[in-house]
C-alpha atoms as a PDB file:
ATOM      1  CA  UNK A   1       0.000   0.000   0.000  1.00  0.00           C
ATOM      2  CA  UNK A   2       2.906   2.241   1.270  1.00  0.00           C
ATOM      3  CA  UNK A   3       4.206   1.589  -2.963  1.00  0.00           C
ATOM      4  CA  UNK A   4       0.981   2.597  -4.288  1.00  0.00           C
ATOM      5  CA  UNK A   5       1.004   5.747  -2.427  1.00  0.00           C
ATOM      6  CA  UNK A   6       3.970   6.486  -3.346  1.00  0.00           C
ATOM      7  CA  UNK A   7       3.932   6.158  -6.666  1.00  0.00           C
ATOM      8  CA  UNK A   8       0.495   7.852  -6.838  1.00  0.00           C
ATOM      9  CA  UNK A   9       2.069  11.013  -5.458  1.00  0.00           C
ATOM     10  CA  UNK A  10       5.356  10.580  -7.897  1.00  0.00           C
ATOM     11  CA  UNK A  11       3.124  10.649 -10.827  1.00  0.00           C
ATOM     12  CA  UNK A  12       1.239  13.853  -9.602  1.00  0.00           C
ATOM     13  CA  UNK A  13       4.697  15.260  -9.231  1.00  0.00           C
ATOM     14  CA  UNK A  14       5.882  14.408 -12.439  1.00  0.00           C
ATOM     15  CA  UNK A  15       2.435  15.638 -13.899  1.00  0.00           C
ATOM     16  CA  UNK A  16       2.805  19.009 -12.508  1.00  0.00           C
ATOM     17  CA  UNK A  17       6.823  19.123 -13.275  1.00  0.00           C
ATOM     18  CA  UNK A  18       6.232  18.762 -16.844  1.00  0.00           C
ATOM     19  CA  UNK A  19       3.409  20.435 -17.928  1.00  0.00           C
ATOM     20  CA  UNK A  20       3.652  23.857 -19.374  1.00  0.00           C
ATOM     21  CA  UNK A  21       2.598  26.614 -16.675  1.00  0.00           C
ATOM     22  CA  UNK A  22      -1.239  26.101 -16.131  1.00  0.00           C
ATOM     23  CA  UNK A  23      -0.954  27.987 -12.844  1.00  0.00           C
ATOM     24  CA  UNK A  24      -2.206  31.582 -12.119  1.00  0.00           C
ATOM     25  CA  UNK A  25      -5.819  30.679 -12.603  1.00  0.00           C
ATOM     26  CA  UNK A  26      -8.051  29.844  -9.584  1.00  0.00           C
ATOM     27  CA  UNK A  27     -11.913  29.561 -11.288  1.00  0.00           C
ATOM     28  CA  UNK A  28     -11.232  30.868 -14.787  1.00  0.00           C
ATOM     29  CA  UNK A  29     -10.476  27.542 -16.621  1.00  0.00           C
ATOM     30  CA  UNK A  30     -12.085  29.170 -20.062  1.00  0.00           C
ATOM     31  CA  UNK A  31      -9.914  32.377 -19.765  1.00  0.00           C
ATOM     32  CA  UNK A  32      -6.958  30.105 -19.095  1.00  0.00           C
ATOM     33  CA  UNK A  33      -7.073  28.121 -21.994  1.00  0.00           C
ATOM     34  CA  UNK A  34      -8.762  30.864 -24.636  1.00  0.00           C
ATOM     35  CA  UNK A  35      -6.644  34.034 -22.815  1.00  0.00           C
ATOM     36  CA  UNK A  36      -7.415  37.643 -22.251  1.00  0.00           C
ATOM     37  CA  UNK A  37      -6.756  38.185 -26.485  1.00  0.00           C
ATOM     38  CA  UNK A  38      -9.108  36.074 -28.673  1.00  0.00           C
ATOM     39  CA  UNK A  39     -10.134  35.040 -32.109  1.00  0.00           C
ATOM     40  CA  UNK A  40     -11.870  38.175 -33.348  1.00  0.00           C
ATOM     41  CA  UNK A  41     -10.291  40.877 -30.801  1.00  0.00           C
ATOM     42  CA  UNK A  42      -7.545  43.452 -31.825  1.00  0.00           C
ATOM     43  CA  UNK A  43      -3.868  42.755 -30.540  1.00  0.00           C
ATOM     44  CA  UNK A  44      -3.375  44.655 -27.430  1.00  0.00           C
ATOM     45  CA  UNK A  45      -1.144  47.667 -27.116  1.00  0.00           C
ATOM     46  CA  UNK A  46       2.852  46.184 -26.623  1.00  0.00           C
ATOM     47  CA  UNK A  47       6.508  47.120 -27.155  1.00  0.00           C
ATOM     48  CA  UNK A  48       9.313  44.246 -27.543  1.00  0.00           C
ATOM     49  CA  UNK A  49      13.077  44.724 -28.583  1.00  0.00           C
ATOM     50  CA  UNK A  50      13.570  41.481 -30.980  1.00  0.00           C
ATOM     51  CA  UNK A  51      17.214  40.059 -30.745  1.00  0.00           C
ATOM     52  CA  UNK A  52      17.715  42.008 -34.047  1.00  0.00           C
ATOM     53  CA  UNK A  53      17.599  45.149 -32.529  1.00  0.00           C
ATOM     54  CA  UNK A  54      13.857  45.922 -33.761  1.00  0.00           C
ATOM     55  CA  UNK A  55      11.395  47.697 -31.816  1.00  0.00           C
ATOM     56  CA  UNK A  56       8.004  46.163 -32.840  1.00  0.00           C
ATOM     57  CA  UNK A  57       4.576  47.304 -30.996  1.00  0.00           C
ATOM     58  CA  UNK A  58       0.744  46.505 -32.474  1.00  0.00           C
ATOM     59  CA  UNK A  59       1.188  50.126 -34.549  1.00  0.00           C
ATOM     60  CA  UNK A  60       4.134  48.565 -36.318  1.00  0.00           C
ATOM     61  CA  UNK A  61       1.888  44.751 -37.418  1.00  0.00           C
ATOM     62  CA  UNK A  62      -0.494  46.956 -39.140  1.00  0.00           C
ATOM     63  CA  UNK A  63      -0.449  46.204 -42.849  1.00  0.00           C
ATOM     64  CA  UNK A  64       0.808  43.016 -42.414  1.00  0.00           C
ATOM     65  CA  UNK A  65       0.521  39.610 -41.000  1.00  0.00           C
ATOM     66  CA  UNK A  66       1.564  38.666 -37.691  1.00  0.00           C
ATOM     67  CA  UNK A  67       2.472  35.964 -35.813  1.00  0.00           C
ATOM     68  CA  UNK A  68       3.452  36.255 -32.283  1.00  0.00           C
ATOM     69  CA  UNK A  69       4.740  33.044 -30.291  1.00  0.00           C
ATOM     70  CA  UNK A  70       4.812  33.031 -26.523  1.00  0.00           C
ATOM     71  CA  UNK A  71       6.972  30.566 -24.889  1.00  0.00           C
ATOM     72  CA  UNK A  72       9.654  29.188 -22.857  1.00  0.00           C
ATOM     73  CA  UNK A  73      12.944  27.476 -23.034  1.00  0.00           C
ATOM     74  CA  UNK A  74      12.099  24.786 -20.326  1.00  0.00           C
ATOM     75  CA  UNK A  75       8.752  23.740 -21.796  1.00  0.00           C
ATOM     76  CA  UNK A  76       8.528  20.406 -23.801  1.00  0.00           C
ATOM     77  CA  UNK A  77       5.288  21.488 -26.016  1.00  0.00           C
ATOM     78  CA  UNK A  78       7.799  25.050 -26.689  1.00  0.00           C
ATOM     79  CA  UNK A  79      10.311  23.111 -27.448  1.00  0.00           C
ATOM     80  CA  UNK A  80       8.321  20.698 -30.212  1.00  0.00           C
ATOM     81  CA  UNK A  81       6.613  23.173 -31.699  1.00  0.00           C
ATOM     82  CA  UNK A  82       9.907  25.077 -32.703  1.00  0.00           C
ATOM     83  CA  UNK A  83      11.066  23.257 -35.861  1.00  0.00           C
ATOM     84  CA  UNK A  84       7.568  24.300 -37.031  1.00  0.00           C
ATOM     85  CA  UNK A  85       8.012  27.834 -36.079  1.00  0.00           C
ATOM     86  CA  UNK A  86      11.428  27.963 -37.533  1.00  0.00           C
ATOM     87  CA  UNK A  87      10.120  26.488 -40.850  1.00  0.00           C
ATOM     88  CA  UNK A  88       7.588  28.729 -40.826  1.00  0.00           C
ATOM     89  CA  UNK A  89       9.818  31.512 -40.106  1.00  0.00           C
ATOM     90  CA  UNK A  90      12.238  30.900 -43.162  1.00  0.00           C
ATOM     91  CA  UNK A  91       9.571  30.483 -45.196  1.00  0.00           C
ATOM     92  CA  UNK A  92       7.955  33.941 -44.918  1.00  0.00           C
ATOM     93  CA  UNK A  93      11.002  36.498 -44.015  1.00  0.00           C
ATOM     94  CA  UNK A  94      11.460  38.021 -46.969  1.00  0.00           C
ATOM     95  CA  UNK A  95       8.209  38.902 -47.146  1.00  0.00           C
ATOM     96  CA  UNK A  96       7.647  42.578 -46.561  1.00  0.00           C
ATOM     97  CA  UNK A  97       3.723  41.684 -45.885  1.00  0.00           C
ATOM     98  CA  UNK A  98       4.716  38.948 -43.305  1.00  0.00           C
ATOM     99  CA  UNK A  99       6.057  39.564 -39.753  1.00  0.00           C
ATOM    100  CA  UNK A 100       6.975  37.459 -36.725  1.00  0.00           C
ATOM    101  CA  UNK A 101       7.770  37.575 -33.080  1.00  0.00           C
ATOM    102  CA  UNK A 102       8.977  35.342 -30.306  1.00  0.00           C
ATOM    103  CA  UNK A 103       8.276  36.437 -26.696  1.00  0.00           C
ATOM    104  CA  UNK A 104      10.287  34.469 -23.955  1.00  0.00           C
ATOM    105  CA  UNK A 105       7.970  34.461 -21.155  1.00  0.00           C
ATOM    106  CA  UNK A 106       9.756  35.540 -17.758  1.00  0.00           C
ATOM    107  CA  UNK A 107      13.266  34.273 -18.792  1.00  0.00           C
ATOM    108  CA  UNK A 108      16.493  36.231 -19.331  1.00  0.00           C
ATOM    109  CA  UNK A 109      18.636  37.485 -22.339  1.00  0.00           C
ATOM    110  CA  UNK A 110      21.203  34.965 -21.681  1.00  0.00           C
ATOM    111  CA  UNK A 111      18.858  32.069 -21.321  1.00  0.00           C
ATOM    112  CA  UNK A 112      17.240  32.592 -24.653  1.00  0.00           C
ATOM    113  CA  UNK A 113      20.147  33.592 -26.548  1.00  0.00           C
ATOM    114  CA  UNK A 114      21.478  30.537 -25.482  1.00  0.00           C
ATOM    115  CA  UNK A 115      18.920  27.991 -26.128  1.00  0.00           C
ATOM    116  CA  UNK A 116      18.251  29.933 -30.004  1.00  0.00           C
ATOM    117  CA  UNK A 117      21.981  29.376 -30.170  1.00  0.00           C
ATOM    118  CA  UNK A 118      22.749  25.859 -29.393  1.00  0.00           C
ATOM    119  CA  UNK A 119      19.577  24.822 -31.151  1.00  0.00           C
ATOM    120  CA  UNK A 120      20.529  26.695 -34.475  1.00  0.00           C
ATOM    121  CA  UNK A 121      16.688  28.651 -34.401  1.00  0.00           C
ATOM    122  CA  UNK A 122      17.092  32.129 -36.659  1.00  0.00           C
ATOM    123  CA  UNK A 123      13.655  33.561 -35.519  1.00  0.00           C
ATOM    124  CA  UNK A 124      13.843  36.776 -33.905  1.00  0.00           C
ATOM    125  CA  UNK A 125      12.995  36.559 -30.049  1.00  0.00           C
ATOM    126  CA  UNK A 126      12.320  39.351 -27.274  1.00  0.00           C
ATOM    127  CA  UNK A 127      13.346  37.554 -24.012  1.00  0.00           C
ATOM    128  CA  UNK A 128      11.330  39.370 -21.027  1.00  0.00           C
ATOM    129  CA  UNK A 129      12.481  38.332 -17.798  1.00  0.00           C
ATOM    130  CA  UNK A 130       8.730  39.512 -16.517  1.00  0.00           C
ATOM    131  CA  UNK A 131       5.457  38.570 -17.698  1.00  0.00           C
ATOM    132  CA  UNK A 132       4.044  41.958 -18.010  1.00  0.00           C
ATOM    133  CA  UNK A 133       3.729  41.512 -21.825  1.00  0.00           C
ATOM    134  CA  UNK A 134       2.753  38.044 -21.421  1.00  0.00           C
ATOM    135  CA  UNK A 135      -0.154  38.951 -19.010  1.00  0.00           C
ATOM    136  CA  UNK A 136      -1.430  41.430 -21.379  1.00  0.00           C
ATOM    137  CA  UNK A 137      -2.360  38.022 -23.788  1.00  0.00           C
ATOM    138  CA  UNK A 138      -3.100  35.071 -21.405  1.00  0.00           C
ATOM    139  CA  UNK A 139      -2.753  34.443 -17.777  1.00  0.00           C
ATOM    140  CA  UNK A 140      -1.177  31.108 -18.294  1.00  0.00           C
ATOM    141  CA  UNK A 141       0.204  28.411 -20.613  1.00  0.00           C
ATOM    142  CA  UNK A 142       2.237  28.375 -23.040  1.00  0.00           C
ATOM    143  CA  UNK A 143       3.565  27.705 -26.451  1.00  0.00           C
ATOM    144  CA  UNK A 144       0.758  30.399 -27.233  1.00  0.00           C
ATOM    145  CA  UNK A 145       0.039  31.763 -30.590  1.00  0.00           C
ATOM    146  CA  UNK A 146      -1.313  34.533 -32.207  1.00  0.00           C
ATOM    147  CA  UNK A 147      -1.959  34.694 -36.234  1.00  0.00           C
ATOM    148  CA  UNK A 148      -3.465  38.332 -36.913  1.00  0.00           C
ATOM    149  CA  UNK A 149      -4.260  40.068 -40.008  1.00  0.00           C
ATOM    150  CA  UNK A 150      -3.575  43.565 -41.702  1.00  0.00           C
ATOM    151  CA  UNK A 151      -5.654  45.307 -38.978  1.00  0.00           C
ATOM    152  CA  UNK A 152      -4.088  43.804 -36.433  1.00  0.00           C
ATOM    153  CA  UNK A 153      -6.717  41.238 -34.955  1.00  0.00           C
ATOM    154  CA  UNK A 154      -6.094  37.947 -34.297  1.00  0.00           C
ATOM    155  CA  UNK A 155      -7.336  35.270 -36.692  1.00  0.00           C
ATOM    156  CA  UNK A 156      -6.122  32.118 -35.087  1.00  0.00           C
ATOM    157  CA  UNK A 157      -5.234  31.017 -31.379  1.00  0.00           C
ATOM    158  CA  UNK A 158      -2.829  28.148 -30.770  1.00  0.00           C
ATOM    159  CA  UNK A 159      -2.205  26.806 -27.716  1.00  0.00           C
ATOM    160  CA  UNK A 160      -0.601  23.316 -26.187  1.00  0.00           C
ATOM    161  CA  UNK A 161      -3.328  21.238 -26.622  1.00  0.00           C
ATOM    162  CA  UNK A 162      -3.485  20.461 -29.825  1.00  0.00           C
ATOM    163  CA  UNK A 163      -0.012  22.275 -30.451  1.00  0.00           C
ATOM    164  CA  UNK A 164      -0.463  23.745 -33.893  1.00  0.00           C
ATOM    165  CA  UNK A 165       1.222  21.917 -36.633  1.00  0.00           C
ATOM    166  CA  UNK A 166       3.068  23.073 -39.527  1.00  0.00           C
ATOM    167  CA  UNK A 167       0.278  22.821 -42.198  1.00  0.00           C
ATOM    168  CA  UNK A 168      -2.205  23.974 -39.973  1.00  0.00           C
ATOM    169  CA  UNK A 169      -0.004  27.874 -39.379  1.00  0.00           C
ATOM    170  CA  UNK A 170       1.038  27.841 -42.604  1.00  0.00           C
ATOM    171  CA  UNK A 171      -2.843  27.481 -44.075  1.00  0.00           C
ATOM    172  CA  UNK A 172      -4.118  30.513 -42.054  1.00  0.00           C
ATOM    173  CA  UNK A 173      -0.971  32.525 -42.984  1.00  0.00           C
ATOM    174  CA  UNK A 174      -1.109  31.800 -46.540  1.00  0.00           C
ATOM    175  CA  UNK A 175      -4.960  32.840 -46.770  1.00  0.00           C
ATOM    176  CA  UNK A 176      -4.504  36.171 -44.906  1.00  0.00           C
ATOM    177  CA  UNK A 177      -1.241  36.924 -46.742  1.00  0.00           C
ATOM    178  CA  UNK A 178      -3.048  35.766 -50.190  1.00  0.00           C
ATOM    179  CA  UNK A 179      -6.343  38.141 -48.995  1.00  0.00           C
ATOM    180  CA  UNK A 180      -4.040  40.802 -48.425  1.00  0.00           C
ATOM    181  CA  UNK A 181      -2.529  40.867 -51.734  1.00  0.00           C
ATOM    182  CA  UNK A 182      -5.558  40.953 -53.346  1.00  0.00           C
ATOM    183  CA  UNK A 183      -6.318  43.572 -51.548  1.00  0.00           C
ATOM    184  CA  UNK A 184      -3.582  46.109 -52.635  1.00  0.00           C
END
């Protein structure tokens, strides 16, 4: 019985070490998992330095397509969904209608620039070592992201569970960039 216990409480552990920040939430399990931003609502107002040396806020992603990716170097569902983001990424740079964004969620410089460097990713990142940019999106979990159009409102909301695949980004972007064209 003593084993059972035991192991109970080692799984709980190992439950709660490894998932992806689901904290900060007491009674909101909806707001948690959809965030303060949502399909259909406008970006709020931010301000990031990317690794490039870039300042981008919302007034900057107007006119093109956005995506913004929220996450952290010590999360495994981060972590997977990178290749796709990186793919993405490449994919899309050169074009002037197409932007992107990484936001490290409450880790340093040094952390992030580290982990981008070993790991050979090329995206631009803004590492915040607070969450106040973070909180202005989602009270909790992460990889979070946000596809918005020309105006600047969000279009698509991934978050871990489903993580977003490949196919799945790159059909949403595709359309809005496409849309956008036509547009001009």
């Amino acid at each position: 019985m003593k084993r059972i216990t035991t192991l109970v409480i080692l799984l709980c552990i190992s439950f709660l070490i490894t998932s992806c920040d689901r904290d900060d939430c007491k009674d909101c399990k909806e707001k948690t998992e959809t965030g303060n931003v949502q399909i259909g609502d406008v970006l709020p107002d931010f301000s990031v330095k990317l690794s490039s040396g870039d300042i981008i806020d919302r007034k900057s992603l107007e006119g093109k397509i956005s995506v913004i990716l929220f996450f952290s170097t010590t999360c495994p569902d981060c972590r997977a969904l990178f290749p796709s983001i990186e793919r993405i990424y490449k994919e899309n740079k050169d074009n002037e209608k197409f932007i992107f964004l990484a936001i490290g969620r409450a880790q340093s410089e040094d952390v992030v620039r580290t982990f981008m460097e070993e790991n050979n990713y090329t995206f631009p990142y803004s590492p915040q070592e607070t969450r106040d940019i973070y909180d202005l999106f989602a009270p909790s979990i992460v990889p979070r992201v946000y596809i918005s159009n020309s105006k600047t409102t969000v279009e698509e909301v991934f978050i871990d569970n489903p993580l977003a695949t490949y196919d799945e980004m790159k059909d949403i972007i595709d359309k809005l960039i496409e849309e956008l064209c036509c547009k001009a």
